[in-house]
PDB file of N, CA and C in Angstrom:
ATOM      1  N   UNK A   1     -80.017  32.306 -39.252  1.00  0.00           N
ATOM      2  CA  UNK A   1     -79.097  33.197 -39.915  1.00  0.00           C
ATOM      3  C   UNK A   1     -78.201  32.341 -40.827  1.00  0.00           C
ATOM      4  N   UNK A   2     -77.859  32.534 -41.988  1.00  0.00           N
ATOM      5  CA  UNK A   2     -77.022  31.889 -43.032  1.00  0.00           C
ATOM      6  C   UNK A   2     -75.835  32.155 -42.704  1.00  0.00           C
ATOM      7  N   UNK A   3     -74.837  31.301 -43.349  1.00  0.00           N
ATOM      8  CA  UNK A   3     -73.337  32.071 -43.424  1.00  0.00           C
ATOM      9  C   UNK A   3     -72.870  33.118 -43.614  1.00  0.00           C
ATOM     10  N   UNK A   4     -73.393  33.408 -44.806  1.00  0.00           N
ATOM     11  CA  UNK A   4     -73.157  34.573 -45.716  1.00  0.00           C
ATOM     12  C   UNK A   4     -73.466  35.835 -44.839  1.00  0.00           C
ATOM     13  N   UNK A   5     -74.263  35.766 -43.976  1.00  0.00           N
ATOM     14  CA  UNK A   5     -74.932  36.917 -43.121  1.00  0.00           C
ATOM     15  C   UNK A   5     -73.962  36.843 -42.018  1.00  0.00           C
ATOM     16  N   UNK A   6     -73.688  35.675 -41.302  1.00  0.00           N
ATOM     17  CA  UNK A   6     -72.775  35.821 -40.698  1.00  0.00           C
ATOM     18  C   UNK A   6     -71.282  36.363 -40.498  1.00  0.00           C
ATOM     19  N   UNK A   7     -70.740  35.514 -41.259  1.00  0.00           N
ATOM     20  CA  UNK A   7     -69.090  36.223 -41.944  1.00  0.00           C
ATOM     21  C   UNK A   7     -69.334  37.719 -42.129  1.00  0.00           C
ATOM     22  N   UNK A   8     -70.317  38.146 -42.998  1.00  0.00           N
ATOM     23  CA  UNK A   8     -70.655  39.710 -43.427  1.00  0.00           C
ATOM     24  C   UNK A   8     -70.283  40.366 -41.939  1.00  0.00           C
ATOM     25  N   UNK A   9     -71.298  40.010 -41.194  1.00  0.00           N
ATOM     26  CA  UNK A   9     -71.429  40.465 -40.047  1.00  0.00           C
ATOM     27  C   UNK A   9     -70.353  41.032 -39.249  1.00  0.00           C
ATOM     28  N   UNK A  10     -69.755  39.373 -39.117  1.00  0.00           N
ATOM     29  CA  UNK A  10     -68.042  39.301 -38.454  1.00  0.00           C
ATOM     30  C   UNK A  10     -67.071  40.016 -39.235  1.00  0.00           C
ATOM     31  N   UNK A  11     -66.943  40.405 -40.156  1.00  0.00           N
ATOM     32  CA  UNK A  11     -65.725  41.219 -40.888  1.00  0.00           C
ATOM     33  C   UNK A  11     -66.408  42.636 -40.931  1.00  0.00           C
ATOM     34  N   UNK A  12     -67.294  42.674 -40.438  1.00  0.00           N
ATOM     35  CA  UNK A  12     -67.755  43.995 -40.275  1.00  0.00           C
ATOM     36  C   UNK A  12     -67.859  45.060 -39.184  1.00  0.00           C
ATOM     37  N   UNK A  13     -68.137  44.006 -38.497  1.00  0.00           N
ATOM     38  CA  UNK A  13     -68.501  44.298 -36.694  1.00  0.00           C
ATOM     39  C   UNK A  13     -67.881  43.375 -35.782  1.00  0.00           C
ATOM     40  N   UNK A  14     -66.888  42.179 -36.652  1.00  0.00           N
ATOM     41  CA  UNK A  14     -66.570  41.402 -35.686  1.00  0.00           C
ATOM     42  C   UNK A  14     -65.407  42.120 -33.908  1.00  0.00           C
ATOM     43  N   UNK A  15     -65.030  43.477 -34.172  1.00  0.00           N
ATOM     44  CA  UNK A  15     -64.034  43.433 -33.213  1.00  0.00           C
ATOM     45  C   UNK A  15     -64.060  44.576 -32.638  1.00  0.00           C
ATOM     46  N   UNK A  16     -65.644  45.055 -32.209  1.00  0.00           N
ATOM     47  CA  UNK A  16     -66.243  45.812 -31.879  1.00  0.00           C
ATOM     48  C   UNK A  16     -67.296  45.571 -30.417  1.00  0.00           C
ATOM     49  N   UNK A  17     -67.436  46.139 -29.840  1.00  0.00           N
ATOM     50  CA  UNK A  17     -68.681  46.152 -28.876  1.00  0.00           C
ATOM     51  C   UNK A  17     -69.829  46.264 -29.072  1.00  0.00           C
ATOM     52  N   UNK A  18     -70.400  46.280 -28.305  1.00  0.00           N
ATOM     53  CA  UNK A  18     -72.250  45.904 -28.089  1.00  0.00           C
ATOM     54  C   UNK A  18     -72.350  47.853 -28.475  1.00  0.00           C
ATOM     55  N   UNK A  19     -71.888  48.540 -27.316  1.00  0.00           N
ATOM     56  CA  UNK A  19     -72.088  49.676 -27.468  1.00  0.00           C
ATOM     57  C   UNK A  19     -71.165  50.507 -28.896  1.00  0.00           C
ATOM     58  N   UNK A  20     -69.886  49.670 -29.225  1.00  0.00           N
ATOM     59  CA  UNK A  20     -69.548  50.618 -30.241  1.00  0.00           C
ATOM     60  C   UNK A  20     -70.118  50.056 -31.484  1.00  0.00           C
ATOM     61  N   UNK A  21     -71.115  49.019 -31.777  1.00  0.00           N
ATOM     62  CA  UNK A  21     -71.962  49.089 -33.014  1.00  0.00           C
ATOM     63  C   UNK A  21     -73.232  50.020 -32.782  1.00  0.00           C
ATOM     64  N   UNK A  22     -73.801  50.041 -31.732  1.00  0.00           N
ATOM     65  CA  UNK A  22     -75.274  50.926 -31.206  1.00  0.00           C
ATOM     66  C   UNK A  22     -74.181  52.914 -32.441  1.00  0.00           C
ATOM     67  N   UNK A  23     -73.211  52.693 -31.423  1.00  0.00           N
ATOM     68  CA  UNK A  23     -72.507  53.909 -31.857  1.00  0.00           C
ATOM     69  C   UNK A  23     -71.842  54.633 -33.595  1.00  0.00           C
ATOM     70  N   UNK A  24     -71.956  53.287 -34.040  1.00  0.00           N
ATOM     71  CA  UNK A  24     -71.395  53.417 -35.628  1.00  0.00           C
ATOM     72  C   UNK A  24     -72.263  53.475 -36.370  1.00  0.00           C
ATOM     73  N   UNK A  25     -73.978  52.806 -35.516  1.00  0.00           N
ATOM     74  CA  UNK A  25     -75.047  52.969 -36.244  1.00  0.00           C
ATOM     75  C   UNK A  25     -75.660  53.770 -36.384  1.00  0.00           C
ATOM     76  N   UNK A  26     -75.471  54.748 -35.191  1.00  0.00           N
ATOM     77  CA  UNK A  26     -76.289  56.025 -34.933  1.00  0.00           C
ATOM     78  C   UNK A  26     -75.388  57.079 -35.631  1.00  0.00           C
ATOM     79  N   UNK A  27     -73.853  56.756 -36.262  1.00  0.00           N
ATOM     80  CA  UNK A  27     -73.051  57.839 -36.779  1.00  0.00           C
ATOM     81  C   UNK A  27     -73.523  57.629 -38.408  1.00  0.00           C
ATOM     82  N   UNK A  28     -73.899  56.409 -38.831  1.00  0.00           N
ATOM     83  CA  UNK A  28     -74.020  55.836 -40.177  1.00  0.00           C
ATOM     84  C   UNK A  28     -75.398  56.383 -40.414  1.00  0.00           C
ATOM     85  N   UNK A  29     -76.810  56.443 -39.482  1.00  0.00           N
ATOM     86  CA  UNK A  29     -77.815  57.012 -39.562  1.00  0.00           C
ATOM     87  C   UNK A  29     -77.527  58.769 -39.801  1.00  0.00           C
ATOM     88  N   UNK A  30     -76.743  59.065 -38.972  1.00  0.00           N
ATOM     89  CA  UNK A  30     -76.702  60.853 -38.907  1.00  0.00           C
ATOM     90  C   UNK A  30     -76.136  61.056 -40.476  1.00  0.00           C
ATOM     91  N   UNK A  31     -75.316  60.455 -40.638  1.00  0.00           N
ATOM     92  CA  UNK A  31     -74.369  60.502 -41.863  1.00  0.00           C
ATOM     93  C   UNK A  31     -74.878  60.462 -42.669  1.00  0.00           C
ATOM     94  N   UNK A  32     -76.308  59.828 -43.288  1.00  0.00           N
ATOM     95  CA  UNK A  32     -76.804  59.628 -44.034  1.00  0.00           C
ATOM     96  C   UNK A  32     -78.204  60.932 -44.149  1.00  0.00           C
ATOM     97  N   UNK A  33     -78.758  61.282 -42.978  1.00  0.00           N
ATOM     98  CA  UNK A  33     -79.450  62.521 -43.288  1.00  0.00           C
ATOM     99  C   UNK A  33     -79.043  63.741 -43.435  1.00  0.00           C
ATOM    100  N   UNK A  34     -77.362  63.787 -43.093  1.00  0.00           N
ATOM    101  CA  UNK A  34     -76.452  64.850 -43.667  1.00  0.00           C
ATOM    102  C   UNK A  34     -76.501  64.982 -45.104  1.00  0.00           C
ATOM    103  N   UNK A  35     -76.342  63.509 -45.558  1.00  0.00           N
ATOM    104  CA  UNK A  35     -76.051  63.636 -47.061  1.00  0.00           C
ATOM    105  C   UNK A  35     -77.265  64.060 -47.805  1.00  0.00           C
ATOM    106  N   UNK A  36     -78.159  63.642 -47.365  1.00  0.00           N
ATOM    107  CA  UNK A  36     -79.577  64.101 -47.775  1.00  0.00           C
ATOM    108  C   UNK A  36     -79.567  65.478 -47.749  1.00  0.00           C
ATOM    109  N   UNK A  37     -79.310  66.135 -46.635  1.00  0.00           N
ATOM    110  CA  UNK A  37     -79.509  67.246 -46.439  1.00  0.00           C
ATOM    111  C   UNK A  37     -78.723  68.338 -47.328  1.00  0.00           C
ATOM    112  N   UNK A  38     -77.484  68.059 -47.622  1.00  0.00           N
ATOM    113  CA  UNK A  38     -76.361  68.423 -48.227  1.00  0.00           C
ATOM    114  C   UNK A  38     -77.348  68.535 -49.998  1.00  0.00           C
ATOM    115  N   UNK A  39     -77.489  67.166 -50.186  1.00  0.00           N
ATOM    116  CA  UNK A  39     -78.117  67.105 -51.607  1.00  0.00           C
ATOM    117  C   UNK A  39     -79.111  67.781 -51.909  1.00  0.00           C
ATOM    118  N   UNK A  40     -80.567  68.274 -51.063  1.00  0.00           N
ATOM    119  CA  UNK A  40     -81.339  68.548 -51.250  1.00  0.00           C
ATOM    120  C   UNK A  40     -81.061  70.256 -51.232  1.00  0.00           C
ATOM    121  N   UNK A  41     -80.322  70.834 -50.411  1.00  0.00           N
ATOM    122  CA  UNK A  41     -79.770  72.085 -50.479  1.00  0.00           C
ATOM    123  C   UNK A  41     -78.869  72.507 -52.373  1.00  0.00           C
ATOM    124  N   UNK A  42     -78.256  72.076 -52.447  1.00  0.00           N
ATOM    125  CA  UNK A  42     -77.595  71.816 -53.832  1.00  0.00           C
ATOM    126  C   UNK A  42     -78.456  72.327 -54.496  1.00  0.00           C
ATOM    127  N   UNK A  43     -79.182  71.096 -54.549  1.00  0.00           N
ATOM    128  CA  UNK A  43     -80.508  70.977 -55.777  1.00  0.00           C
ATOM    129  C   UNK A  43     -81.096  72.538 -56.049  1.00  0.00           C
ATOM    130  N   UNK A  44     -81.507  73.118 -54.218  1.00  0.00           N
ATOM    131  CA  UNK A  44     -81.880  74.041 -54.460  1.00  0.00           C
ATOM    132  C   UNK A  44     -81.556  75.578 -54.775  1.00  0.00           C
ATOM    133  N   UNK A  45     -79.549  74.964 -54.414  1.00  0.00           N
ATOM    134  CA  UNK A  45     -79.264  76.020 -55.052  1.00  0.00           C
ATOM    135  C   UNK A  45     -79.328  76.241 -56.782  1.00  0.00           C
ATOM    136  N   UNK A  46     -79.117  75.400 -57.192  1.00  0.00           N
ATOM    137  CA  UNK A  46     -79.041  74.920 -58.224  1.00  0.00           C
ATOM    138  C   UNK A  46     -80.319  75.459 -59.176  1.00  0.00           C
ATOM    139  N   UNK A  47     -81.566  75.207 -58.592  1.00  0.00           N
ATOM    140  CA  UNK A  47     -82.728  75.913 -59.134  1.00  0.00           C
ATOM    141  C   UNK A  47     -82.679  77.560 -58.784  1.00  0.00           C
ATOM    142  N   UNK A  48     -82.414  78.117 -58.153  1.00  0.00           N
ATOM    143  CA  UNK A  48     -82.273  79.379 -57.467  1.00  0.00           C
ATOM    144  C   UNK A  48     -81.457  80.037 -58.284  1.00  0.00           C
ATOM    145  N   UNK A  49     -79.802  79.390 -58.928  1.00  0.00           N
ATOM    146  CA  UNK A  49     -79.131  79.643 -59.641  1.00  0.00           C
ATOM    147  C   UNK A  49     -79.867  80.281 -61.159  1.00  0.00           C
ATOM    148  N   UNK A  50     -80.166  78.627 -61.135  1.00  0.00           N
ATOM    149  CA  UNK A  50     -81.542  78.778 -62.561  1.00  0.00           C
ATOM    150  C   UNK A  50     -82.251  80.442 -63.026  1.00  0.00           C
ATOM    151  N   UNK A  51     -83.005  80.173 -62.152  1.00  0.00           N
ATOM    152  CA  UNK A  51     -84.043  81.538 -62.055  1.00  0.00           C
ATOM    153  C   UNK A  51     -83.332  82.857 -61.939  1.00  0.00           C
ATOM    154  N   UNK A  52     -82.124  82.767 -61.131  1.00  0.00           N
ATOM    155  CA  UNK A  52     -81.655  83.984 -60.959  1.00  0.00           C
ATOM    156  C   UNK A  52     -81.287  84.078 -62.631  1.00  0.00           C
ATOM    157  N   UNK A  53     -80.309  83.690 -63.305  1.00  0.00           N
ATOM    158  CA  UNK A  53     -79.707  84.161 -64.228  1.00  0.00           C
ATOM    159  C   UNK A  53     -81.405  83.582 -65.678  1.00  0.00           C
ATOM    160  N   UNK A  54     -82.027  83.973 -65.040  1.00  0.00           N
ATOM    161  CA  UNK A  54     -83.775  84.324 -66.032  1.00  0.00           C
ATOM    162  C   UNK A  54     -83.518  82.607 -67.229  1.00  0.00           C
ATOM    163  N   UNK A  55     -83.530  81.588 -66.776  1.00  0.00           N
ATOM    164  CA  UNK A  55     -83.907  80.685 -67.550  1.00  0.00           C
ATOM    165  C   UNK A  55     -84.707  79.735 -66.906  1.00  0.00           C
ATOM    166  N   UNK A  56     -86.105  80.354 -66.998  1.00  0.00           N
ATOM    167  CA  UNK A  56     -87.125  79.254 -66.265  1.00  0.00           C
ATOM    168  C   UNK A  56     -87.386  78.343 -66.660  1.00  0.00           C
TER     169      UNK A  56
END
């Protein structure tokens, strides 16, 4: 492991637990297929919008 990976690491996770990184990772994973989910809904309102007001 390099420095650079290290320090990262430590100012990141340094003052945390075993279990509260397992826990920030699994909130940072959910968090992220929310946003997906969020975006991909949009989109489709967005096309739905489209069509409704007749500009295909």
């Amino acid at each position: 492991m390099t420095e650079v990976t290290y320090y990262r690491w430590r100012s990141e996770y340094g003052g945390l637990k075993g279990d509260q990184v397992k826990q920030l990772k699994s909130l940072e994973t959910e968090n992220l297929r929310l946003r997906r989910a969020i975006s991909d809904l949009t989109l489709e309102k967005l096309i739905l919008k489209e069509a409704a007001s007749g500009n295909f």
